[in-house]
PDB file of N, CA and C in Angstrom:
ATOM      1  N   UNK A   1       0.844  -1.178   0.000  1.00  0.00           N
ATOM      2  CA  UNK A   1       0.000   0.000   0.000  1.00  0.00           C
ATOM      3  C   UNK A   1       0.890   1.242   0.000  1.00  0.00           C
ATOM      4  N   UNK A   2       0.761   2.248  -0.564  1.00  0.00           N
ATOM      5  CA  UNK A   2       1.204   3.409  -0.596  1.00  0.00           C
ATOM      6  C   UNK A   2       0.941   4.541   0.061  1.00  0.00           C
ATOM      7  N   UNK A   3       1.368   5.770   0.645  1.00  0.00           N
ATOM      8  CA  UNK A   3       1.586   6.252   1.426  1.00  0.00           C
ATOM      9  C   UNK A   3       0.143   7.054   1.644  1.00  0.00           C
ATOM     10  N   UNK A   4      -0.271   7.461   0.675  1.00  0.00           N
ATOM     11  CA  UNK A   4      -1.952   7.921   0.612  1.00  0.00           C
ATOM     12  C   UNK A   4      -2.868   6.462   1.457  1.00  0.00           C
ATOM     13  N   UNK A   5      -2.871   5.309   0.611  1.00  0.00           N
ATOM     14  CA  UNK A   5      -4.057   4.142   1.253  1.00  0.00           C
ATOM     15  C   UNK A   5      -3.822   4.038   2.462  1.00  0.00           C
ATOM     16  N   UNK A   6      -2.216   3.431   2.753  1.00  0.00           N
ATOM     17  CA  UNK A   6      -2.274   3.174   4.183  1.00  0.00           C
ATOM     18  C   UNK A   6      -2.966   4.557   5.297  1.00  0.00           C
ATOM     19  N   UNK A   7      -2.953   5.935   4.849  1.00  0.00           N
ATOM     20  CA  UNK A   7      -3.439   6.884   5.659  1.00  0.00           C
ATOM     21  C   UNK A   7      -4.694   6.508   5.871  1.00  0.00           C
ATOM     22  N   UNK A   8      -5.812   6.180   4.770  1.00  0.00           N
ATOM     23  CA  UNK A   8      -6.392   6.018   4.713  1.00  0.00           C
ATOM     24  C   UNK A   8      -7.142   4.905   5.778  1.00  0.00           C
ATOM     25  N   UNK A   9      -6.585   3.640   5.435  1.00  0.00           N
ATOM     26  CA  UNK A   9      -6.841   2.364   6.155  1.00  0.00           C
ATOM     27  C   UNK A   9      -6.816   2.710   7.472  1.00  0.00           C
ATOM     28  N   UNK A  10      -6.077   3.412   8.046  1.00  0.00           N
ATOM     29  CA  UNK A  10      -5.055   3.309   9.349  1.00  0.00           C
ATOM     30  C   UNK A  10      -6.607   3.713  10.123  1.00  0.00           C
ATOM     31  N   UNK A  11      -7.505   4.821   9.411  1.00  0.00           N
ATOM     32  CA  UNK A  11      -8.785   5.425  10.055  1.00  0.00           C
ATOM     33  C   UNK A  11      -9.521   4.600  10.020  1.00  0.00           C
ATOM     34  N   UNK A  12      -9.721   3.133   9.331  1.00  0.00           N
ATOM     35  CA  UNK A  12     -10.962   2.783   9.170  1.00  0.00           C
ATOM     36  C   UNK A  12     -10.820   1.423  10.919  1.00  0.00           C
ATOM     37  N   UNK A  13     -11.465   1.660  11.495  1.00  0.00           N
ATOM     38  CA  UNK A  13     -11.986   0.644  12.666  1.00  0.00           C
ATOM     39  C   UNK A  13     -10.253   0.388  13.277  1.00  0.00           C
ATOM     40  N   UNK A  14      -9.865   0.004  14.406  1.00  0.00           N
ATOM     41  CA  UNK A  14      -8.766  -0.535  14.790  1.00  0.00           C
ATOM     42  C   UNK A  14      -7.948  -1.622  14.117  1.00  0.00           C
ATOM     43  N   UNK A  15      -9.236  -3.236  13.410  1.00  0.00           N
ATOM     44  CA  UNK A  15      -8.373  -3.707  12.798  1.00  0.00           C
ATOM     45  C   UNK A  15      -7.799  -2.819  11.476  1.00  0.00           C
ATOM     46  N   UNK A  16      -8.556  -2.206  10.368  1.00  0.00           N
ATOM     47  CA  UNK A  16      -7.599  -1.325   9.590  1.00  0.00           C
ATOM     48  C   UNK A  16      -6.254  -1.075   9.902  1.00  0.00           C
ATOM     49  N   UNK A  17      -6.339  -0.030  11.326  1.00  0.00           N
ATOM     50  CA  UNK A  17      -4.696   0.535  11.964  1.00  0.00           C
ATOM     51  C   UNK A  17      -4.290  -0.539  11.428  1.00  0.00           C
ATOM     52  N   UNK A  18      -4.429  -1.909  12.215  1.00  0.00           N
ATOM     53  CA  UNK A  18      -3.381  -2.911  12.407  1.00  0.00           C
ATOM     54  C   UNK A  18      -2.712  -3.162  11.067  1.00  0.00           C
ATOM     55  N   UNK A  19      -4.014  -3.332   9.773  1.00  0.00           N
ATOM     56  CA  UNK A  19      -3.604  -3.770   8.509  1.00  0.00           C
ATOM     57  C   UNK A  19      -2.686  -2.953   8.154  1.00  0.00           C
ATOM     58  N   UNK A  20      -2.788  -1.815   8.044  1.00  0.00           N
ATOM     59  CA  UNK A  20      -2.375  -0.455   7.476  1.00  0.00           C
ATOM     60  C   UNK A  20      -0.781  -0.452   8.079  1.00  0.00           C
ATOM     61  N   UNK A  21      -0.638  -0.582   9.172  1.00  0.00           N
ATOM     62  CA  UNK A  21       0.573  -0.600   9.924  1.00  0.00           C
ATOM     63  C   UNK A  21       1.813  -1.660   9.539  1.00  0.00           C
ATOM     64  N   UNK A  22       1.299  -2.856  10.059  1.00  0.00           N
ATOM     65  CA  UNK A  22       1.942  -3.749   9.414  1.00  0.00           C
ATOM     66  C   UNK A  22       2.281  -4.440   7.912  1.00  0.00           C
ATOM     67  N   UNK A  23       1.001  -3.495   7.056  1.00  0.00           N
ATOM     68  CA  UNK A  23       1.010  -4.368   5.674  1.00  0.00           C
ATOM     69  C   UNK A  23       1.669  -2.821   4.583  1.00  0.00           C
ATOM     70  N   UNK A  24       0.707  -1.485   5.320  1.00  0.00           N
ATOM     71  CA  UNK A  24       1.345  -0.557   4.417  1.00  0.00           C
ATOM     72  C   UNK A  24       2.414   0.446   4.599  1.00  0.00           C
ATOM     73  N   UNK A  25       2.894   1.563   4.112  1.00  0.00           N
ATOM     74  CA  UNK A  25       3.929   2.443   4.121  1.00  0.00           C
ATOM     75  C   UNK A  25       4.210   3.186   5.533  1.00  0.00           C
ATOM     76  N   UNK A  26       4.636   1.998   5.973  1.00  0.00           N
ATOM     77  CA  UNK A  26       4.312   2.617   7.508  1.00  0.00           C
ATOM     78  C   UNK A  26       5.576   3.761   7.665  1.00  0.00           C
ATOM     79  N   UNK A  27       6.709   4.034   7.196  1.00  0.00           N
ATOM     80  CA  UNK A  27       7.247   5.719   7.271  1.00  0.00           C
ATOM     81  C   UNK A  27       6.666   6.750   6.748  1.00  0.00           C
ATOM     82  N   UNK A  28       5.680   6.093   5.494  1.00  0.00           N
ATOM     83  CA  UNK A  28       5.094   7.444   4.775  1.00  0.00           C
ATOM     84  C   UNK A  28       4.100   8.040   5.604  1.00  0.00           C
ATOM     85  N   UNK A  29       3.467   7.152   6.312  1.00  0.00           N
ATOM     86  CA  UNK A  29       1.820   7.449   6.496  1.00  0.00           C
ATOM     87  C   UNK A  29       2.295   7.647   8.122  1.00  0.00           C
ATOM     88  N   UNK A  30       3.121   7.435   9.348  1.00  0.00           N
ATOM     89  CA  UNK A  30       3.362   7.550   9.916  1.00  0.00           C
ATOM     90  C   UNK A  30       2.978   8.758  10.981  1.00  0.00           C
ATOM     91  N   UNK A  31       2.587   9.978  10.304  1.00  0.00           N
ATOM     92  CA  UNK A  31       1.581  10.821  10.794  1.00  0.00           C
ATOM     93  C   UNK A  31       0.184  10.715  11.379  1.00  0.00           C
ATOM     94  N   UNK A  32      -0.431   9.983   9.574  1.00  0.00           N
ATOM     95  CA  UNK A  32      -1.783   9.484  10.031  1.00  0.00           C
ATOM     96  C   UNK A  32      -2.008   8.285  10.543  1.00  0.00           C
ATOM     97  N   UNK A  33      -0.800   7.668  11.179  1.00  0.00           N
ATOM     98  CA  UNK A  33      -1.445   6.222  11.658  1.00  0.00           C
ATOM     99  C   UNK A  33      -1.030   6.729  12.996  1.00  0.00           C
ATOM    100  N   UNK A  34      -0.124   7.814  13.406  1.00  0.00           N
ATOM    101  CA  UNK A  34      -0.331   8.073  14.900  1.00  0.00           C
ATOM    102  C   UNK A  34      -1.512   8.746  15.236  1.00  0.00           C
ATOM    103  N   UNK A  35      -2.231   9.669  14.141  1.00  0.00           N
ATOM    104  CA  UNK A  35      -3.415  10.243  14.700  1.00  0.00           C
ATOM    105  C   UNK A  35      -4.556   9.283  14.620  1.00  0.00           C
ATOM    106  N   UNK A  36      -4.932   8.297  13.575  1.00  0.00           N
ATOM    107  CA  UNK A  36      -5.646   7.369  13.846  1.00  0.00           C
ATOM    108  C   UNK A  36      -5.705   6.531  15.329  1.00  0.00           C
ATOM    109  N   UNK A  37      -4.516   5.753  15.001  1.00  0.00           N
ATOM    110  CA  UNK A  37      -4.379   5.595  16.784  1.00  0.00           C
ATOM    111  C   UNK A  37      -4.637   6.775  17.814  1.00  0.00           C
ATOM    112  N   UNK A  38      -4.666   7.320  18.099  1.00  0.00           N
ATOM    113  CA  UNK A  38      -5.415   7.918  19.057  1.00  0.00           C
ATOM    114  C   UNK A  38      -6.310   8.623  18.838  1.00  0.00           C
ATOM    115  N   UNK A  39      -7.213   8.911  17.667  1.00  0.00           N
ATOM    116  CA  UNK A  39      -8.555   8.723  17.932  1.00  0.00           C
ATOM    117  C   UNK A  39      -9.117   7.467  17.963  1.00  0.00           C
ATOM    118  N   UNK A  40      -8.344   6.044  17.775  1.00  0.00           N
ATOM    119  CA  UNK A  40      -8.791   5.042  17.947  1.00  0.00           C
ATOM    120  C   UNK A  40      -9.349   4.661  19.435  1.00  0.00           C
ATOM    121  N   UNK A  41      -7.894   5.068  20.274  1.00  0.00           N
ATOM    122  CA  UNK A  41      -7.543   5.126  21.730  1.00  0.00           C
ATOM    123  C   UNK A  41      -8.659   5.705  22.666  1.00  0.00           C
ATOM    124  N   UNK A  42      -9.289   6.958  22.066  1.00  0.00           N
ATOM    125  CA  UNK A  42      -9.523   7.822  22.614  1.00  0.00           C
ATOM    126  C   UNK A  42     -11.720   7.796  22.453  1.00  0.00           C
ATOM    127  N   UNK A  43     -11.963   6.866  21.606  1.00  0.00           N
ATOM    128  CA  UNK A  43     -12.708   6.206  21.663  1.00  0.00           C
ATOM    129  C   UNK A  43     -12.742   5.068  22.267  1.00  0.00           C
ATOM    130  N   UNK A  44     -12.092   4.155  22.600  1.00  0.00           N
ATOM    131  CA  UNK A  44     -12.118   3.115  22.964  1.00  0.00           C
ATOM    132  C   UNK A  44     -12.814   3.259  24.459  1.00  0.00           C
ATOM    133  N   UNK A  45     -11.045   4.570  25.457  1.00  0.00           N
ATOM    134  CA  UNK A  45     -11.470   4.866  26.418  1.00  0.00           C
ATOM    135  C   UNK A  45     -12.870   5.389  26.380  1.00  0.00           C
ATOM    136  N   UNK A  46     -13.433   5.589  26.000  1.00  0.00           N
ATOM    137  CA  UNK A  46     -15.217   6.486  25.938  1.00  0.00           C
ATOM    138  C   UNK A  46     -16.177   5.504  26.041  1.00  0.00           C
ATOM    139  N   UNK A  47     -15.876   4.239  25.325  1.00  0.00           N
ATOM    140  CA  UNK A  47     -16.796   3.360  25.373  1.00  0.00           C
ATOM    141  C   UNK A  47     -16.730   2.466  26.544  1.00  0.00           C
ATOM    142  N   UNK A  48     -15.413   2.468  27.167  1.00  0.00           N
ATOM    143  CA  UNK A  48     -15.063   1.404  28.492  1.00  0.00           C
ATOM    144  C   UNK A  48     -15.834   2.487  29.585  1.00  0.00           C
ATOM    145  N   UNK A  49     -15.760   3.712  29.871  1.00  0.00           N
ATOM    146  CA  UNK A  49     -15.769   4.917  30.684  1.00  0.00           C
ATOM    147  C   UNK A  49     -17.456   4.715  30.838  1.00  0.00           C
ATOM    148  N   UNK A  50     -18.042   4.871  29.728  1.00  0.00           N
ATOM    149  CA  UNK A  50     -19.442   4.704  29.704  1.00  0.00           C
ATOM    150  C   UNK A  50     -20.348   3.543  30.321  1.00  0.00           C
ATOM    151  N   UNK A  51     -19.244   2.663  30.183  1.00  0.00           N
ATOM    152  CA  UNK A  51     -20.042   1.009  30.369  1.00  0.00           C
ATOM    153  C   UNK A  51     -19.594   0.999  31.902  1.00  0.00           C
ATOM    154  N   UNK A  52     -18.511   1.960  32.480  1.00  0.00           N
ATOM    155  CA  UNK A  52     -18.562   1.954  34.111  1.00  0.00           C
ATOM    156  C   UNK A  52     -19.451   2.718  35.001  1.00  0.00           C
ATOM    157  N   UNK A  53     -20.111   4.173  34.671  1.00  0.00           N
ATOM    158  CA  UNK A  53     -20.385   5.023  34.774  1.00  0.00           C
ATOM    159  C   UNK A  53     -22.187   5.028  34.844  1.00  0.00           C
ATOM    160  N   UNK A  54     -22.573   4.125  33.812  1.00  0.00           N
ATOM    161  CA  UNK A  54     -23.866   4.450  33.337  1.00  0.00           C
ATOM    162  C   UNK A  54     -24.793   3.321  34.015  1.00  0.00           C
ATOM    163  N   UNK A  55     -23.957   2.756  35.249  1.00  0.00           N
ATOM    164  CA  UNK A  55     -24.904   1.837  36.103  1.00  0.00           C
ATOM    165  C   UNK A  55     -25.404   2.807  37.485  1.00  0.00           C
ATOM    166  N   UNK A  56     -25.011   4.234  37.972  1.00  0.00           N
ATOM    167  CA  UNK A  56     -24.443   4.775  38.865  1.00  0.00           C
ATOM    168  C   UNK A  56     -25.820   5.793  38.607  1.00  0.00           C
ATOM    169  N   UNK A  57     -26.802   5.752  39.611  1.00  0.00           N
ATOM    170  CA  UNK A  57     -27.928   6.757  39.374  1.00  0.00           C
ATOM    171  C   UNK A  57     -27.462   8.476  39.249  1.00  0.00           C
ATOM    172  N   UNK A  58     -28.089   9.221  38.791  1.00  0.00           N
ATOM    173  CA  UNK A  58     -28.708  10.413  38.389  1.00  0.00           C
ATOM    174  C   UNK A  58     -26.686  10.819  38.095  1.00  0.00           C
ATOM    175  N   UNK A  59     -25.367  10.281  38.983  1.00  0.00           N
ATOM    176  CA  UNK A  59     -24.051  11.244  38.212  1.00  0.00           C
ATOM    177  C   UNK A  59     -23.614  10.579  37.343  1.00  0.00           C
ATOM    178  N   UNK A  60     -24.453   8.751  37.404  1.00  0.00           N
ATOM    179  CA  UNK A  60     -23.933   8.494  35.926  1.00  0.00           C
ATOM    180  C   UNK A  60     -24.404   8.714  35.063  1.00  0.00           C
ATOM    181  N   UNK A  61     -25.711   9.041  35.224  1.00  0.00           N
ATOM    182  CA  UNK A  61     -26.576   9.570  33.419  1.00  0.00           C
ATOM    183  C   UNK A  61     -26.171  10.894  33.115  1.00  0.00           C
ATOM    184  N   UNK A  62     -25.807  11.737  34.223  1.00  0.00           N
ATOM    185  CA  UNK A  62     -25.191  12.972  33.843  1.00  0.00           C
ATOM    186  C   UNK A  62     -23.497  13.298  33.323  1.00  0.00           C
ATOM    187  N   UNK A  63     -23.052  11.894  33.652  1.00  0.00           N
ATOM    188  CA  UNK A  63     -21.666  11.259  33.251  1.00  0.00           C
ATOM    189  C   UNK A  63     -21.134  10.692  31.577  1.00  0.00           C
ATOM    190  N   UNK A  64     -23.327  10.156  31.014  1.00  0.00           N
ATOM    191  CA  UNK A  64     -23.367   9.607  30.213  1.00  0.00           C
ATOM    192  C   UNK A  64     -23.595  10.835  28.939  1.00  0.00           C
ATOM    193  N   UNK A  65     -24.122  11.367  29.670  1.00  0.00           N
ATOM    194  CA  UNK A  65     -24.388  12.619  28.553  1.00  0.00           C
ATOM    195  C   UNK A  65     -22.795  13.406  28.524  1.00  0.00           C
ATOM    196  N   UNK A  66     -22.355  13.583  29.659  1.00  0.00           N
ATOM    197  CA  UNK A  66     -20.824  14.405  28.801  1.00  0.00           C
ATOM    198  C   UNK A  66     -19.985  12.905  27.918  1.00  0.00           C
ATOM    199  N   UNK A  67     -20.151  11.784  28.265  1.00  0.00           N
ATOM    200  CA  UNK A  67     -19.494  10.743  27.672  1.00  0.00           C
ATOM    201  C   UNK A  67     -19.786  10.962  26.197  1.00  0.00           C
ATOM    202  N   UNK A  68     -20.957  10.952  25.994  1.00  0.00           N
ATOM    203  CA  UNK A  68     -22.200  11.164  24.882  1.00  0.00           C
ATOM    204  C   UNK A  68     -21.492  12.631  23.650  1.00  0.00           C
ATOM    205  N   UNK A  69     -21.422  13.617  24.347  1.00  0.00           N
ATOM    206  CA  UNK A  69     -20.796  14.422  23.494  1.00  0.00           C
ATOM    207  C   UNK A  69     -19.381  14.440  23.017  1.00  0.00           C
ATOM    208  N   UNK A  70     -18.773  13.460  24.179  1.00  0.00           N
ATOM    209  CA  UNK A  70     -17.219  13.562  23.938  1.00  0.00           C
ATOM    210  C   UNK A  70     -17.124  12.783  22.824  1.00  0.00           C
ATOM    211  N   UNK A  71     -18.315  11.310  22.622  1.00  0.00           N
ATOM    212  CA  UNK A  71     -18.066  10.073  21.785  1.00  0.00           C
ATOM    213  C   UNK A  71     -18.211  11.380  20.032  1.00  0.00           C
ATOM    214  N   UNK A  72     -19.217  12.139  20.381  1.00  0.00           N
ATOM    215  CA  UNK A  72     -19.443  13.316  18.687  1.00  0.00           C
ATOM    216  C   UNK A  72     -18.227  13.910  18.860  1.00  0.00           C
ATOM    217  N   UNK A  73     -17.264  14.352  19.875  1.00  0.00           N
ATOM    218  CA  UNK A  73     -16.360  14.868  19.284  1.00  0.00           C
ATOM    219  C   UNK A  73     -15.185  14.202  19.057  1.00  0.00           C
ATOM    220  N   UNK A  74     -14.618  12.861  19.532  1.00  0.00           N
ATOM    221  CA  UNK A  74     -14.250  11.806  18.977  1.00  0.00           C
ATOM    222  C   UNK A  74     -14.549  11.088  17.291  1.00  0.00           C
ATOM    223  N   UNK A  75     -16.153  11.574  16.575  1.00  0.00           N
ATOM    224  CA  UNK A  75     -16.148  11.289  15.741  1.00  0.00           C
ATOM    225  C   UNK A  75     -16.021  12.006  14.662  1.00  0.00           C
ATOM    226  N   UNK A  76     -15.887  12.997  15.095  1.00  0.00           N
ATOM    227  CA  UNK A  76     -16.100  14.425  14.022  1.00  0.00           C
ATOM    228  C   UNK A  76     -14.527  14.532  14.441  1.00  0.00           C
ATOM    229  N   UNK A  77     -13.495  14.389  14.977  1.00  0.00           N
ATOM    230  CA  UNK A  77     -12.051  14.253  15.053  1.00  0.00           C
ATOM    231  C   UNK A  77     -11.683  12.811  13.589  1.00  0.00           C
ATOM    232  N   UNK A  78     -12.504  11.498  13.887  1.00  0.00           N
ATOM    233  CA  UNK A  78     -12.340  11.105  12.905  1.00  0.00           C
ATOM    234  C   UNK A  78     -12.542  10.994  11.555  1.00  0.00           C
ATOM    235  N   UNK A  79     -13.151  11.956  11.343  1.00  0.00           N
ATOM    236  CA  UNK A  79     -14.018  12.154  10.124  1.00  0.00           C
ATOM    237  C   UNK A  79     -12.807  13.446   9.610  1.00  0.00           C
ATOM    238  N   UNK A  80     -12.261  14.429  10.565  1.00  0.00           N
ATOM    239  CA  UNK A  80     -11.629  15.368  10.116  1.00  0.00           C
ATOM    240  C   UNK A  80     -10.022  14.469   9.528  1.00  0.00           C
ATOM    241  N   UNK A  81      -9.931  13.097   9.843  1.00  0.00           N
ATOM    242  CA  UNK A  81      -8.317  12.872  10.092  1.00  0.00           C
ATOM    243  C   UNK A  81      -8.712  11.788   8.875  1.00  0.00           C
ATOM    244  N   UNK A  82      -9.511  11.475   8.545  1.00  0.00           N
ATOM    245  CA  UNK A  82      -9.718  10.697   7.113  1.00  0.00           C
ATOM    246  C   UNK A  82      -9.985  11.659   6.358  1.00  0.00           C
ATOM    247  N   UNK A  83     -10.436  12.778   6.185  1.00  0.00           N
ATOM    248  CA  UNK A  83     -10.552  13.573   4.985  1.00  0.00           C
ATOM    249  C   UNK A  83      -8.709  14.063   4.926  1.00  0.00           C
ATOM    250  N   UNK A  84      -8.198  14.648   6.103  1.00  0.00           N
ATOM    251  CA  UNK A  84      -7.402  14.516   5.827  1.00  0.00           C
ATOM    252  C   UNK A  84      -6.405  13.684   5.562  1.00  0.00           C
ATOM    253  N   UNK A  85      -6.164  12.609   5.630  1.00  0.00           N
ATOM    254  CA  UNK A  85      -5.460  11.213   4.782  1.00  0.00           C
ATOM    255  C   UNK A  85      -5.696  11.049   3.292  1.00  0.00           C
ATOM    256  N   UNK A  86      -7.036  11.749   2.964  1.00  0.00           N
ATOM    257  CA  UNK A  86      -7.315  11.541   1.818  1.00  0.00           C
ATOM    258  C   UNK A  86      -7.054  12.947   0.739  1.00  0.00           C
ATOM    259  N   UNK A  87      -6.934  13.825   1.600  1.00  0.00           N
ATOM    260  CA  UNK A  87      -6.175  14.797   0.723  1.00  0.00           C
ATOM    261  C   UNK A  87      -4.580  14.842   1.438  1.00  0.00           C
ATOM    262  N   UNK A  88      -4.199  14.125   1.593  1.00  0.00           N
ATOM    263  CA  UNK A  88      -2.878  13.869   1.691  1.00  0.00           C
ATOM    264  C   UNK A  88      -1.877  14.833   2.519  1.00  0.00           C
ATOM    265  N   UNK A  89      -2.741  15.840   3.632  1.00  0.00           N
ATOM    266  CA  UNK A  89      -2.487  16.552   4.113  1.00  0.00           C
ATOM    267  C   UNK A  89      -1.993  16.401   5.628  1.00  0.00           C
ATOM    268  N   UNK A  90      -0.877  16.740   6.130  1.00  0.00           N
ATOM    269  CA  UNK A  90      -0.339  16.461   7.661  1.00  0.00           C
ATOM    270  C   UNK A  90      -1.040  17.761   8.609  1.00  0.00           C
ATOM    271  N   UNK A  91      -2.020  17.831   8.915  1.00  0.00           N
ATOM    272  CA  UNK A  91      -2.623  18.577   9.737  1.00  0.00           C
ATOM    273  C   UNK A  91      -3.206  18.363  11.356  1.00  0.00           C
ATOM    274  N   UNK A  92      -2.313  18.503  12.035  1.00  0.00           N
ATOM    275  CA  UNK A  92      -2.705  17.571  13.468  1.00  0.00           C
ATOM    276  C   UNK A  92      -4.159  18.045  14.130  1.00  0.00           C
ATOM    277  N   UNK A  93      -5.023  17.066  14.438  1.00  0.00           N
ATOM    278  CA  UNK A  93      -6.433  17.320  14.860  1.00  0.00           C
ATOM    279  C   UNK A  93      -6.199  17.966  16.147  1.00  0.00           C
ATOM    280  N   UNK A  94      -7.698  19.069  16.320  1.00  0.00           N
ATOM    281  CA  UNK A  94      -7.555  19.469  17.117  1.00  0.00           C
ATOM    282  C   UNK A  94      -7.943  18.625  18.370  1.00  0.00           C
ATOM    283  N   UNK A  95      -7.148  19.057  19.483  1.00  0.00           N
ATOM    284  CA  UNK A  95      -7.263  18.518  20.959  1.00  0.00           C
ATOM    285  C   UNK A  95      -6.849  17.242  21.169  1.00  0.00           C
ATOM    286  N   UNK A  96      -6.535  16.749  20.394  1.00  0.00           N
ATOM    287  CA  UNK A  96      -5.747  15.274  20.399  1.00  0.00           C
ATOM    288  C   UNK A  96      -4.608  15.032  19.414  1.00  0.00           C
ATOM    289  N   UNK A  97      -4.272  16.500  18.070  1.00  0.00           N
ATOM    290  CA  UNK A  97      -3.191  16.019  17.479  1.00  0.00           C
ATOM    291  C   UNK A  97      -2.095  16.354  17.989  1.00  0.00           C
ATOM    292  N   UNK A  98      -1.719  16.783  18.895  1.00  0.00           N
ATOM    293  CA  UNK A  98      -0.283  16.513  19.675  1.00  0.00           C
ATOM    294  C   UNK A  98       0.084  15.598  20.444  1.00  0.00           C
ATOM    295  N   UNK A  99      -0.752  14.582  20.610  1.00  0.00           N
ATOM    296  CA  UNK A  99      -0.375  13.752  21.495  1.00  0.00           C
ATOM    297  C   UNK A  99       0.725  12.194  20.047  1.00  0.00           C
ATOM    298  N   UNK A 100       1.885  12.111  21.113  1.00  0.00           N
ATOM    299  CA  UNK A 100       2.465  11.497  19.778  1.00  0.00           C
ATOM    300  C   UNK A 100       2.599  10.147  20.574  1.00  0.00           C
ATOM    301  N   UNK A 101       2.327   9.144  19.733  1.00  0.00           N
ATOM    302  CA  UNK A 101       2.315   7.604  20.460  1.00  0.00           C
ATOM    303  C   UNK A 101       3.288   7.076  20.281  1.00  0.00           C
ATOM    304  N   UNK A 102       3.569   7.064  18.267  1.00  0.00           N
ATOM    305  CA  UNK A 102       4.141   6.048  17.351  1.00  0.00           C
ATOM    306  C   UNK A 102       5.389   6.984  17.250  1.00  0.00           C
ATOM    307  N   UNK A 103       6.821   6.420  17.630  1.00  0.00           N
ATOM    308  CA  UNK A 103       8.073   7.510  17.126  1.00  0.00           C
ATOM    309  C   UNK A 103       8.116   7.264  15.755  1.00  0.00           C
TER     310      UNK A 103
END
């Protein structure tokens, strides 16, 4: 895969990352497979956070609703980091593109 697909892949679901990582241009794309990974990450935590939280009367439903908006801005982060993979652009997302995982 070439340095555009693997960006690409790296966004689609966690197994993607994995494909994308191990199968494609992993120096080229190396940007977008660290920001994928952690909006991968960063969903994940949201969905574990929720499933602790939302047994817990009236501060976990009020726990569930900020969970709830964080999961839209988790997805609208991924939606911004595949358009950008696909215009081939290194633009770090906001509020989570500095965080660096992958050296």
């Amino acid at each position: 895969m070439n340095r555009k697909v693997t960006g690409i892949v790296a966004y689609l679901t966690l197994l993607g990352w994995f494909v994308a990582y191990f199968i494609g241009d992993r120096e080229g794309a190396k940007f977008h497979l660290n920001q994928a990974l952690v909006v991968n990450l960063f969903a994940i935590v949201l969905n574990i956070a929720s499933r602790m939280v939302g047994w817990i009367p009236l501060l976990g439903w009020i726990a569930l609703v900020i969970i709830g908006l964080m999961n839209f801005v988790a997805f609208v982060l991924w939606v911004m980091g595949l358009i950008y993979a696909v215009q081939e652009q290194e633009k770090p997302l906001p509020l989570l593109g500095n965080i660096q995982l992958l050296q």
